[in-house]
N, C-alpha and C. Protein backbone atom coordinates (compact mmCIF):
# COMPACT_ATOMS: atom_id res chain seq x y z
N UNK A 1 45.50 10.72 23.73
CA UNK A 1 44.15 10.55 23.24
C UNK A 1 44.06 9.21 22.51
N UNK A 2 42.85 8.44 23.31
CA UNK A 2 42.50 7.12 22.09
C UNK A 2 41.64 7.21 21.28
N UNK A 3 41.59 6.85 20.30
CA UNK A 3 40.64 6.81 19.23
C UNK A 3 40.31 4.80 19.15
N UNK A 4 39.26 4.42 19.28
CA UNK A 4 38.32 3.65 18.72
C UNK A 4 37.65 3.59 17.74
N UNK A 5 37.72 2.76 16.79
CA UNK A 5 37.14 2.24 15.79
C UNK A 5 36.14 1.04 15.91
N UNK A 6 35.33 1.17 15.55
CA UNK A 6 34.42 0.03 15.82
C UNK A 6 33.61 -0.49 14.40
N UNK A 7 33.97 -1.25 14.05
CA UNK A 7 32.98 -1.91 12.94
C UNK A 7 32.17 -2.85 13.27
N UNK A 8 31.01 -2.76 12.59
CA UNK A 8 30.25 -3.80 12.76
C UNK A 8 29.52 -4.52 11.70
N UNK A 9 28.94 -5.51 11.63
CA UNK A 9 28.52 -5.97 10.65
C UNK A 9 26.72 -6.47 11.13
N UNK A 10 26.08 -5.31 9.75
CA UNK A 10 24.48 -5.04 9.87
C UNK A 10 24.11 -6.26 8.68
N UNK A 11 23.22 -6.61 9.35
CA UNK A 11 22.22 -7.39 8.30
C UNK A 11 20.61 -6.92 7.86
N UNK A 12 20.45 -7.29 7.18
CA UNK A 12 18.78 -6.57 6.59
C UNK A 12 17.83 -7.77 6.27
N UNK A 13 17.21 -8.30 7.01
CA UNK A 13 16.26 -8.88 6.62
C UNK A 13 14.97 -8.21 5.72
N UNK A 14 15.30 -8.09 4.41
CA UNK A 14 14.34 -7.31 3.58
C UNK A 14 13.22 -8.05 3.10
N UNK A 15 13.08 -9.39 3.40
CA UNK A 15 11.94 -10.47 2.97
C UNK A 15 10.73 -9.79 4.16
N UNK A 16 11.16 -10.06 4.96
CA UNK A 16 10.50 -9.72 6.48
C UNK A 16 10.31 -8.61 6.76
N UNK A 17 10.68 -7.41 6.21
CA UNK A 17 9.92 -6.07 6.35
C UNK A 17 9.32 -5.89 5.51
N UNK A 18 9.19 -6.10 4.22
CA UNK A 18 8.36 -6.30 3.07
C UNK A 18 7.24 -6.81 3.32
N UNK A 19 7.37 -8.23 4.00
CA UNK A 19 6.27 -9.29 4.50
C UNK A 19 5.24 -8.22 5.04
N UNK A 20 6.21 -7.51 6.44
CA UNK A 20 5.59 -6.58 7.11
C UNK A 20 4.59 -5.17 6.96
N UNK A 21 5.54 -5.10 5.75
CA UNK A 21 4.79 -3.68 5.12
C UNK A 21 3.42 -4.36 4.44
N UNK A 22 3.37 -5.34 3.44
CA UNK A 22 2.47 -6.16 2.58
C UNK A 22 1.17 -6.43 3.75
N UNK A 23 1.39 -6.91 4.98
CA UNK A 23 0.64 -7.12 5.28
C UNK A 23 -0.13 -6.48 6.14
N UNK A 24 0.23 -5.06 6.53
CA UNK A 24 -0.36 -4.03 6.53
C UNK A 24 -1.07 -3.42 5.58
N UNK A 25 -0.80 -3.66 4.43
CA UNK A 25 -1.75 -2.76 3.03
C UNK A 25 -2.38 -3.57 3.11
N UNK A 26 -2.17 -5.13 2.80
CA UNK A 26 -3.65 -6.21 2.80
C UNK A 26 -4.49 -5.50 4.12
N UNK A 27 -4.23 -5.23 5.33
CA UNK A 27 -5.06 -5.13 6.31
C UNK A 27 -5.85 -3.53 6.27
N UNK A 28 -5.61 -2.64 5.68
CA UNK A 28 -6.03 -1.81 5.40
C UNK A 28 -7.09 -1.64 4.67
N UNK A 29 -6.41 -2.51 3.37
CA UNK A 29 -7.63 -2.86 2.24
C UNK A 29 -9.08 -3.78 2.86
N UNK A 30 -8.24 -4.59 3.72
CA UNK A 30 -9.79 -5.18 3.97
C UNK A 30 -10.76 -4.09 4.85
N UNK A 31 -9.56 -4.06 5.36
CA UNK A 31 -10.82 -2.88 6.57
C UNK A 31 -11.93 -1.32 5.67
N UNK A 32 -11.11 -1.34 4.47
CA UNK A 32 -11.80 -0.27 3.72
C UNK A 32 -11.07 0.64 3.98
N UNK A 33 -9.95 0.89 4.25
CA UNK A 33 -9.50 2.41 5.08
C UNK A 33 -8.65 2.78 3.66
N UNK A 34 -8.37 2.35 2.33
CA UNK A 34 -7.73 2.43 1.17
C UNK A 34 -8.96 2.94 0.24
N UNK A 35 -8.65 3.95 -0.60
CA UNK A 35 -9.33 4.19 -1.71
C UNK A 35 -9.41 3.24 -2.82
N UNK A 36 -10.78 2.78 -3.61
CA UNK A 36 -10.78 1.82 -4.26
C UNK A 36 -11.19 1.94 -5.58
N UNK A 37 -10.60 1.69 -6.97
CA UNK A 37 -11.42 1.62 -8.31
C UNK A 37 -10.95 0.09 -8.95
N UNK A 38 -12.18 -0.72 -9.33
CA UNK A 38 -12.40 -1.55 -10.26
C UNK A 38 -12.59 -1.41 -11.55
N UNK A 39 -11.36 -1.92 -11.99
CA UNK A 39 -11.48 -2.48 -13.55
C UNK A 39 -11.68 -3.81 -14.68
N UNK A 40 -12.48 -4.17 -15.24
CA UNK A 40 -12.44 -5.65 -15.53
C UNK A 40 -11.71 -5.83 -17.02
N UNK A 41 -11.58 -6.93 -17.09
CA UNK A 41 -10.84 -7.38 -18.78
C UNK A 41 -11.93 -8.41 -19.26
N UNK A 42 -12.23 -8.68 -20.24
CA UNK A 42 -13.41 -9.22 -20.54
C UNK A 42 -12.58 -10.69 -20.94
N UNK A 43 -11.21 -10.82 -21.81
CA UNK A 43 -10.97 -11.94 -22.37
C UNK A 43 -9.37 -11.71 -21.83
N UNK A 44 -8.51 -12.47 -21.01
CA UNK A 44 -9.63 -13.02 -20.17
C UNK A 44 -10.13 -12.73 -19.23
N UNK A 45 -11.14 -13.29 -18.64
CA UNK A 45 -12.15 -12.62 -17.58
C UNK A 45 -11.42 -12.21 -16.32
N UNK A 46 -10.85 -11.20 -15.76
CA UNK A 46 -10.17 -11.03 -14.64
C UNK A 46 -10.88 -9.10 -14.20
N UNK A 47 -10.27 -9.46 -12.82
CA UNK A 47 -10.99 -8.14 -12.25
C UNK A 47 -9.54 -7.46 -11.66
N UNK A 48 -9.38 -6.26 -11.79
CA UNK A 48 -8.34 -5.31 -11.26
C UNK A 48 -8.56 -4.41 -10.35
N UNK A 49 -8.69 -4.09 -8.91
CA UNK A 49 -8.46 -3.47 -7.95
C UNK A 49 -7.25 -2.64 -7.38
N UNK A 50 -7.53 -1.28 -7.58
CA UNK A 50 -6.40 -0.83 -7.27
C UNK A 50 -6.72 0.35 -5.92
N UNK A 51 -6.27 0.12 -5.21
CA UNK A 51 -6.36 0.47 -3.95
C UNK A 51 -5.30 1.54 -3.37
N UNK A 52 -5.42 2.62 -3.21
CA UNK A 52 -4.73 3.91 -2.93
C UNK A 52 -4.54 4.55 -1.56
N UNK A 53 -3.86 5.57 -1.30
CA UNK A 53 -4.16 6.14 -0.06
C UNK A 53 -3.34 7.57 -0.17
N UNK A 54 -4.48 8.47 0.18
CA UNK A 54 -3.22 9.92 -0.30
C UNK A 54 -3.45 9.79 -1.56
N UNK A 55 -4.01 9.44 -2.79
CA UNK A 55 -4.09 9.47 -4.32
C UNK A 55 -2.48 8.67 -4.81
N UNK A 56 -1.68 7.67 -3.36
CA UNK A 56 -0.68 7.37 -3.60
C UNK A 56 -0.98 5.74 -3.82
N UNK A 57 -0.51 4.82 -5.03
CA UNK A 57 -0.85 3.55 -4.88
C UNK A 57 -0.56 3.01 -4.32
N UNK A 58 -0.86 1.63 -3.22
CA UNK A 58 -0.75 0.84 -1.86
C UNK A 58 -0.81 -0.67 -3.05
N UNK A 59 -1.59 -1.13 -3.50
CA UNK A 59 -1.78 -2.36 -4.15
C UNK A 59 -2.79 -2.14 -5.55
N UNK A 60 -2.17 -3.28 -6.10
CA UNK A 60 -2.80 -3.67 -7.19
C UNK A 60 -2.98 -4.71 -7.33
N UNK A 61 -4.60 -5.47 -7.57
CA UNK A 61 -4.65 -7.27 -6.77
C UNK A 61 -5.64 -7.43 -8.69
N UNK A 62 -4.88 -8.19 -9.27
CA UNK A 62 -5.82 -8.80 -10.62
C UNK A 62 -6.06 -9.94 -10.03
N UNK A 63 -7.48 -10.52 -10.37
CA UNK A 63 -7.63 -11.64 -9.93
C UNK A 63 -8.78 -12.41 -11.48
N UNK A 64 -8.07 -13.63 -12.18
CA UNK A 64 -8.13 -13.68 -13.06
C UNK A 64 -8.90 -15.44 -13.17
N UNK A 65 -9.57 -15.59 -13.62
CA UNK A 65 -10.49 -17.25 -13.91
C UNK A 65 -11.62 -16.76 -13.37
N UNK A 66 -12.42 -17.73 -14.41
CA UNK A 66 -14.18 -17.43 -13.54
C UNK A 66 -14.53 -18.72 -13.00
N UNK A 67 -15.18 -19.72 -13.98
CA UNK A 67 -15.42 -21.10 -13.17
C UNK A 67 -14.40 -22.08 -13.55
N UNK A 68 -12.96 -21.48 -13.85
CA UNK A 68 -12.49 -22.67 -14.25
C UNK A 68 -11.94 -23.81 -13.04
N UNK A 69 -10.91 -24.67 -13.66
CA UNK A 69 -10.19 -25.34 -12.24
C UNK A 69 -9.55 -24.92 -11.96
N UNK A 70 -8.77 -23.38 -12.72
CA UNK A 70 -7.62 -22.94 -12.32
C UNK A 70 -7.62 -21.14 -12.07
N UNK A 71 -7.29 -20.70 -11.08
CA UNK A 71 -7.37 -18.99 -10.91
C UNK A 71 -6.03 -18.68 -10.52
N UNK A 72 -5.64 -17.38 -10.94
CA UNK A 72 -4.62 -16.66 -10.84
C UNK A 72 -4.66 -15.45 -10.04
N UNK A 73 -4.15 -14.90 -9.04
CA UNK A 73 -4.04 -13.96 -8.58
C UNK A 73 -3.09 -13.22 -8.58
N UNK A 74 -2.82 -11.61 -8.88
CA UNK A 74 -1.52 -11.27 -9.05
C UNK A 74 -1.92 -9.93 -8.48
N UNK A 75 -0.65 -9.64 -7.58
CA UNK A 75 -0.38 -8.61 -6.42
C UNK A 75 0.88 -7.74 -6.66
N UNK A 76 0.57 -6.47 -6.97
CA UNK A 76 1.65 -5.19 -6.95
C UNK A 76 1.39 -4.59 -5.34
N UNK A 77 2.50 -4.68 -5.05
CA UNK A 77 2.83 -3.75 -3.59
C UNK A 77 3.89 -2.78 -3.73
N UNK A 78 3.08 -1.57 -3.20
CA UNK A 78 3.97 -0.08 -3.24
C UNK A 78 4.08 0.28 -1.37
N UNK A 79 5.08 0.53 -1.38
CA UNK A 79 5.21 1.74 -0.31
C UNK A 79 6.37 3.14 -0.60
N UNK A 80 5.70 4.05 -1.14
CA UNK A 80 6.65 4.82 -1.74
C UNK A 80 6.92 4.79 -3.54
N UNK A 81 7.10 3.32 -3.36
CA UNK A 81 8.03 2.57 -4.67
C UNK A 81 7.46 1.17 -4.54
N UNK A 82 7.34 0.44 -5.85
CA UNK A 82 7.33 -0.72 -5.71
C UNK A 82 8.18 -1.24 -5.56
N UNK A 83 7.56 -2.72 -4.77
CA UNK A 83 8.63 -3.27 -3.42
C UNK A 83 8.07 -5.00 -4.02
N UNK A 84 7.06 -5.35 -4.06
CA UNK A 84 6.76 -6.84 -4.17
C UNK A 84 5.42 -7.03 -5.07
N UNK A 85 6.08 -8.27 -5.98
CA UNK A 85 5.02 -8.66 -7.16
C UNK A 85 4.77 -10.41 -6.51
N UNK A 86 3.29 -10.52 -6.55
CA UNK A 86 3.42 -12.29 -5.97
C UNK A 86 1.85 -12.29 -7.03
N UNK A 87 2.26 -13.63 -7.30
CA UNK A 87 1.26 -14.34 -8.21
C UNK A 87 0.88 -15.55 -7.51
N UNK A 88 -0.07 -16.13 -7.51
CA UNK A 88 -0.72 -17.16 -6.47
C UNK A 88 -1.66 -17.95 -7.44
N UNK A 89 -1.61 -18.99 -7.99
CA UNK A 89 -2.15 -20.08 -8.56
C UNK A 89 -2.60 -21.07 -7.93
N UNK A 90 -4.00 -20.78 -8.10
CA UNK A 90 -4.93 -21.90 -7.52
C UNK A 90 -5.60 -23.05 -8.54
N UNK A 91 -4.98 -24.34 -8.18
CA UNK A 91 -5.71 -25.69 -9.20
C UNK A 91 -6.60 -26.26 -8.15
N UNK A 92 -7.95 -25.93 -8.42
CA UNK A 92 -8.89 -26.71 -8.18
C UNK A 92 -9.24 -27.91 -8.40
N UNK A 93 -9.60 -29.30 -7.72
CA UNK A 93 -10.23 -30.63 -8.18
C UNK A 93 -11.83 -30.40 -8.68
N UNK A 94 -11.86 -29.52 -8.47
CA UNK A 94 -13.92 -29.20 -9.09
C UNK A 94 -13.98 -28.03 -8.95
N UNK A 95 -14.39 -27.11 -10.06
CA UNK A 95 -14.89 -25.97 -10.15
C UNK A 95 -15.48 -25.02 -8.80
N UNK A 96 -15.01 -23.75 -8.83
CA UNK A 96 -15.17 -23.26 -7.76
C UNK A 96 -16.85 -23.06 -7.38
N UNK A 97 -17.77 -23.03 -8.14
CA UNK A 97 -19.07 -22.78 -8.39
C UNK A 97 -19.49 -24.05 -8.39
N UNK A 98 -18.60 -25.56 -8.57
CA UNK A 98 -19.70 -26.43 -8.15
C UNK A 98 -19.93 -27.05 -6.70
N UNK A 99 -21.63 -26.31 -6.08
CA UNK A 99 -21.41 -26.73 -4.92
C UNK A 99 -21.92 -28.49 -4.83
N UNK A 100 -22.13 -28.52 -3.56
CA UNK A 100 -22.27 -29.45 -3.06
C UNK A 100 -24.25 -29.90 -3.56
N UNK A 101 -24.50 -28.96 -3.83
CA UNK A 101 -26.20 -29.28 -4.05
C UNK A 101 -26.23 -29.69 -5.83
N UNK A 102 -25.16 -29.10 -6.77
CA UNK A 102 -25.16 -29.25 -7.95
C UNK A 102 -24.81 -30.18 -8.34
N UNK A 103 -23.74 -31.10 -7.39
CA UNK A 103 -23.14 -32.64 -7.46
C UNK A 103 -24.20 -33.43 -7.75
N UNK A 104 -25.15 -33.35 -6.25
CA UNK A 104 -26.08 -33.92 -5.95
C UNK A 104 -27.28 -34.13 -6.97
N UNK A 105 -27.83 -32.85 -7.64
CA UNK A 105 -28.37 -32.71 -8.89
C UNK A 105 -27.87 -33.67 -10.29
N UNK A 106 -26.79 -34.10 -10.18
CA UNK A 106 -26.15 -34.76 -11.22
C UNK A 106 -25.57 -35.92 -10.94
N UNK A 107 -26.07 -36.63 -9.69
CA UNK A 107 -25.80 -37.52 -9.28
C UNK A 107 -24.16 -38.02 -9.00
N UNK A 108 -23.61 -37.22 -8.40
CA UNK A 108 -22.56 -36.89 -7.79
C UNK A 108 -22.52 -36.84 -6.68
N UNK A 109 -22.92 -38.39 -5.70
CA UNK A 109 -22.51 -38.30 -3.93
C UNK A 109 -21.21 -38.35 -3.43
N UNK A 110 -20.48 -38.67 -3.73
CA UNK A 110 -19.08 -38.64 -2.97
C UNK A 110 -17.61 -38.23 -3.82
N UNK A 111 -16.93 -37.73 -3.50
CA UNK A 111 -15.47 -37.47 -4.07
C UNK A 111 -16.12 -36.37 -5.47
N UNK A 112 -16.93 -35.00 -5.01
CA UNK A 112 -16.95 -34.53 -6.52
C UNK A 112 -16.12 -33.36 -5.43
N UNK A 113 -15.81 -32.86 -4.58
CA UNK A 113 -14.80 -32.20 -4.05
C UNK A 113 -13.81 -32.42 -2.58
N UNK A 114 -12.65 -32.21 -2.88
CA UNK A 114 -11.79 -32.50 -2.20
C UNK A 114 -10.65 -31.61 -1.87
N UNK A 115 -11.02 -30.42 -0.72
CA UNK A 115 -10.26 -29.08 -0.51
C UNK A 115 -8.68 -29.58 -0.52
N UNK A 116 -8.28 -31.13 0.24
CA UNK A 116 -7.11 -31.42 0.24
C UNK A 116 -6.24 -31.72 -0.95
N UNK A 117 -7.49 -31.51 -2.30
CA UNK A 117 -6.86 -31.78 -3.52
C UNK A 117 -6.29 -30.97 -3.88
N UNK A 118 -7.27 -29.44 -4.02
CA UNK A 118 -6.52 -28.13 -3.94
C UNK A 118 -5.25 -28.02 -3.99
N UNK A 119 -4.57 -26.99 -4.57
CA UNK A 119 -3.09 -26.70 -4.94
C UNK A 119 -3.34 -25.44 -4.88
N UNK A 120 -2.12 -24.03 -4.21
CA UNK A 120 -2.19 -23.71 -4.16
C UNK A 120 -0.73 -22.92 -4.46
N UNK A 121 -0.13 -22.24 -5.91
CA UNK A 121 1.45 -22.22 -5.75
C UNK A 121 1.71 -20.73 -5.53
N UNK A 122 2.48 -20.42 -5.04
CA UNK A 122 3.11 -18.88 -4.89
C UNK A 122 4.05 -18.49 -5.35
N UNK A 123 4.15 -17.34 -6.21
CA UNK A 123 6.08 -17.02 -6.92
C UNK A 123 5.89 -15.55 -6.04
N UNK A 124 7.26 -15.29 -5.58
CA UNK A 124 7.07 -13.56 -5.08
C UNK A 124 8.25 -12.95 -5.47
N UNK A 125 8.11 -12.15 -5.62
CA UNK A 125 9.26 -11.23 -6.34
C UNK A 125 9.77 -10.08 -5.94
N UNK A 126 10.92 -9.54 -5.24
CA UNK A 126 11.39 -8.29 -4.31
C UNK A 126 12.09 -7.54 -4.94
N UNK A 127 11.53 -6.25 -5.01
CA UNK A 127 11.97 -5.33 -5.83
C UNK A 127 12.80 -4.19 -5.15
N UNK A 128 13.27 -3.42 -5.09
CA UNK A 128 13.86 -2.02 -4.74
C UNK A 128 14.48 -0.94 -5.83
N UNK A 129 14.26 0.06 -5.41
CA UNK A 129 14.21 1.06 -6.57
C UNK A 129 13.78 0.42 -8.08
N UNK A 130 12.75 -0.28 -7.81
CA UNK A 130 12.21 -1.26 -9.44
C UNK A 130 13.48 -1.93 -10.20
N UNK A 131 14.09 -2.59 -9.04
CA UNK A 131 14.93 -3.55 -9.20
C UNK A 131 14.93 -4.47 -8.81
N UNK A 132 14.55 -5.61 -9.38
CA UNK A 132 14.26 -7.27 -9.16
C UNK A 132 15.55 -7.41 -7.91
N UNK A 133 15.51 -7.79 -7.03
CA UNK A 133 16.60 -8.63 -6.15
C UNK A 133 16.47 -9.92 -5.15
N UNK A 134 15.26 -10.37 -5.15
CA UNK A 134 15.05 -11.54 -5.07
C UNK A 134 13.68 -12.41 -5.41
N UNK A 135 13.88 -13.62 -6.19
CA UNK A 135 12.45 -14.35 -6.30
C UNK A 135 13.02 -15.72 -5.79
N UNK A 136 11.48 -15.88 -5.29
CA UNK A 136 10.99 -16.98 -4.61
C UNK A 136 10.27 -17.85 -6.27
N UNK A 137 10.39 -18.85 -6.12
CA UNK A 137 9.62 -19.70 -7.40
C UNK A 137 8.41 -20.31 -6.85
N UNK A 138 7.59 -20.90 -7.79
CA UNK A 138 6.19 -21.25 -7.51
C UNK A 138 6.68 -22.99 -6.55
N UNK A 139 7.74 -23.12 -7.12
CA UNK A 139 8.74 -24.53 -5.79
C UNK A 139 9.29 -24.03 -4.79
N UNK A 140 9.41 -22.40 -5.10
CA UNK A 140 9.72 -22.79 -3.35
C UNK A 140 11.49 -21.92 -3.74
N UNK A 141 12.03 -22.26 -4.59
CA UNK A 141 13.68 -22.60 -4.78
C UNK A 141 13.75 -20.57 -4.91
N UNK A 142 14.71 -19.94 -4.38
CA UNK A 142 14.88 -19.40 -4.19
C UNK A 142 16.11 -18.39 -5.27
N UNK A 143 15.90 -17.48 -6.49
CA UNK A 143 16.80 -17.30 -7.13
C UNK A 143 17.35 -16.09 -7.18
N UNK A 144 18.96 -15.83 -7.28
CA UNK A 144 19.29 -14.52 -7.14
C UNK A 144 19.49 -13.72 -8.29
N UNK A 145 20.03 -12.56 -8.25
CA UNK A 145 20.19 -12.09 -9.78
C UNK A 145 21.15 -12.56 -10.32
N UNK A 146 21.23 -12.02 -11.55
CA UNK A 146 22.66 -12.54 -12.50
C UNK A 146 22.57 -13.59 -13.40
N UNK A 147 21.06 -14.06 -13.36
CA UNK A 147 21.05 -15.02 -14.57
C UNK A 147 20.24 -14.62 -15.77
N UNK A 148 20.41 -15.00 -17.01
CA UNK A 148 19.03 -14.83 -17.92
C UNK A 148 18.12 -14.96 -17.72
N UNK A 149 17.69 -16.18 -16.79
CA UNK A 149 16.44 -16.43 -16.33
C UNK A 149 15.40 -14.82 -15.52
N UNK A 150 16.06 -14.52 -14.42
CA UNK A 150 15.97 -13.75 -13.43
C UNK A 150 16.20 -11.98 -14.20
N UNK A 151 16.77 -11.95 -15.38
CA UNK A 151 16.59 -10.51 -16.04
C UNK A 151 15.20 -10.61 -16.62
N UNK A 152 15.18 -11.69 -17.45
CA UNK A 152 14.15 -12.24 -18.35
C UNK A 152 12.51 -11.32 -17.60
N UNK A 153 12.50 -12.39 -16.29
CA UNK A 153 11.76 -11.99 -15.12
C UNK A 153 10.93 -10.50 -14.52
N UNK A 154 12.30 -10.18 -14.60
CA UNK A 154 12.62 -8.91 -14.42
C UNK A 154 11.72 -7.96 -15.12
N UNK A 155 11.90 -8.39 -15.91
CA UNK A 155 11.65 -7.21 -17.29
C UNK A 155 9.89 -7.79 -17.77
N UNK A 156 9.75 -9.10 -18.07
CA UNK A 156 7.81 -8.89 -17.82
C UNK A 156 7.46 -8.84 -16.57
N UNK A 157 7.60 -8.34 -15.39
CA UNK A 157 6.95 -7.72 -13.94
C UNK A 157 6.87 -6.19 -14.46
N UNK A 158 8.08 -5.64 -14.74
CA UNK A 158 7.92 -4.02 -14.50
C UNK A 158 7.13 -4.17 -15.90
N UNK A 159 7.11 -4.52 -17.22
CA UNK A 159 6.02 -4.25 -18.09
C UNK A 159 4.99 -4.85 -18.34
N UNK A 160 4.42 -5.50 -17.04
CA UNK A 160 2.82 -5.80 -16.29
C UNK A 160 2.89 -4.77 -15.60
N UNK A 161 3.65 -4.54 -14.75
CA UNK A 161 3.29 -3.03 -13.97
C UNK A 161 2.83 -1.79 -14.78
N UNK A 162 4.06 -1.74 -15.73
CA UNK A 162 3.76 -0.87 -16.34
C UNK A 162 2.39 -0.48 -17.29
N UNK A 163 1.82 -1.80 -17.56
CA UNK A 163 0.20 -1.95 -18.31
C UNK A 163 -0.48 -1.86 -17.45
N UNK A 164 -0.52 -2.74 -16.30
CA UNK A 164 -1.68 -2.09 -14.56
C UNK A 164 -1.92 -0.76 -14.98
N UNK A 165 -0.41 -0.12 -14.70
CA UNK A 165 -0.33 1.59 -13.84
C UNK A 165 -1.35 2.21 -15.29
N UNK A 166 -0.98 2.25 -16.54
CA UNK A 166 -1.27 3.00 -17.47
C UNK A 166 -2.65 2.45 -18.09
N UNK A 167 -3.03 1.31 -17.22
CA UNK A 167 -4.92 0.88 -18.40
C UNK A 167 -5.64 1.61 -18.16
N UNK A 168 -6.32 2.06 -18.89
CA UNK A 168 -7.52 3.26 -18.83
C UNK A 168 -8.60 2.95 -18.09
């Protein structure tokens, strides 16, 4: 009798099923097929959407600036468990509310907006069993666990989560 052993070596692309899962709840939410309650914060001015399914949470999207140059967006993703926190910072060259007719009103013909000026930065953050295990930085640079930095991290995500889940 032979016996075979076979090992192999599995990899997990967990950025990319995350991606995958995330962008299925975004597509849900838009379509309306998610249960929805709005909450606002007055100072500062931001709006909280939390979006369900089954009475089970799918996302939580704060979206925070009114006319300034600068807005914040910040995203809790559940499937089961939370899985991904991404914050998205937008620097505007002109106020999001000033259009093109209000320039004009104030004698403002050319260069009062410039979409290519726009900035747009992203941090994302991968969680499992509400355990930080990888962030992406608003550069891009990619950090693993094990530093002060990255506990630090760690620990104001789950207690923003934890103020989302529990605001009245």
């Amino acid at each position: 009798m032979i016996i075979i052993f076979c090992v192999g070596v599995f990899t997990c692309n967990c950025q990319s099923s995350v991606d995958s899962i995330v962008s299925n709840i975004e597509n849900q939410a838009k379509k309306g097929l998610l249960q929805m309650e709005r909450k606002f914060e007055v100072s500062p001015p931001c709006e909280s959407l939390y979006f369900y399914d089954s009475n089970k949470i799918k996302l939580i999207e704060i979206g925070c600036g009114d006319v300034s140059m600068e807005q914040t967006k910040t995203n809790f993703y559940f499937n089961n468990e939370f899985i991904l926190y991404s914050k998205e910072l937008t620097h505007f060259n002109a106020p999001p509310n000033f259009t093109k007719e209000k320039a004009q009103e104030e004698g403002i013909v050319k260069g009062w907006y410039d979409p290519e000026k726009t900035i747009v930065e992203i941090e994302k953050c991968y969680f499992k069993s509400n355990v930080m295990i990888k962030w992406i930085t608003f550069s891009g640079k990619e950090l693993q666990p094990g530093t002060n930095e990255f506990s630090i991290k760690e620990q104001q995500i789950l207690a923003d989560l934890s103020k989302q889940i529990n605001a009245p």
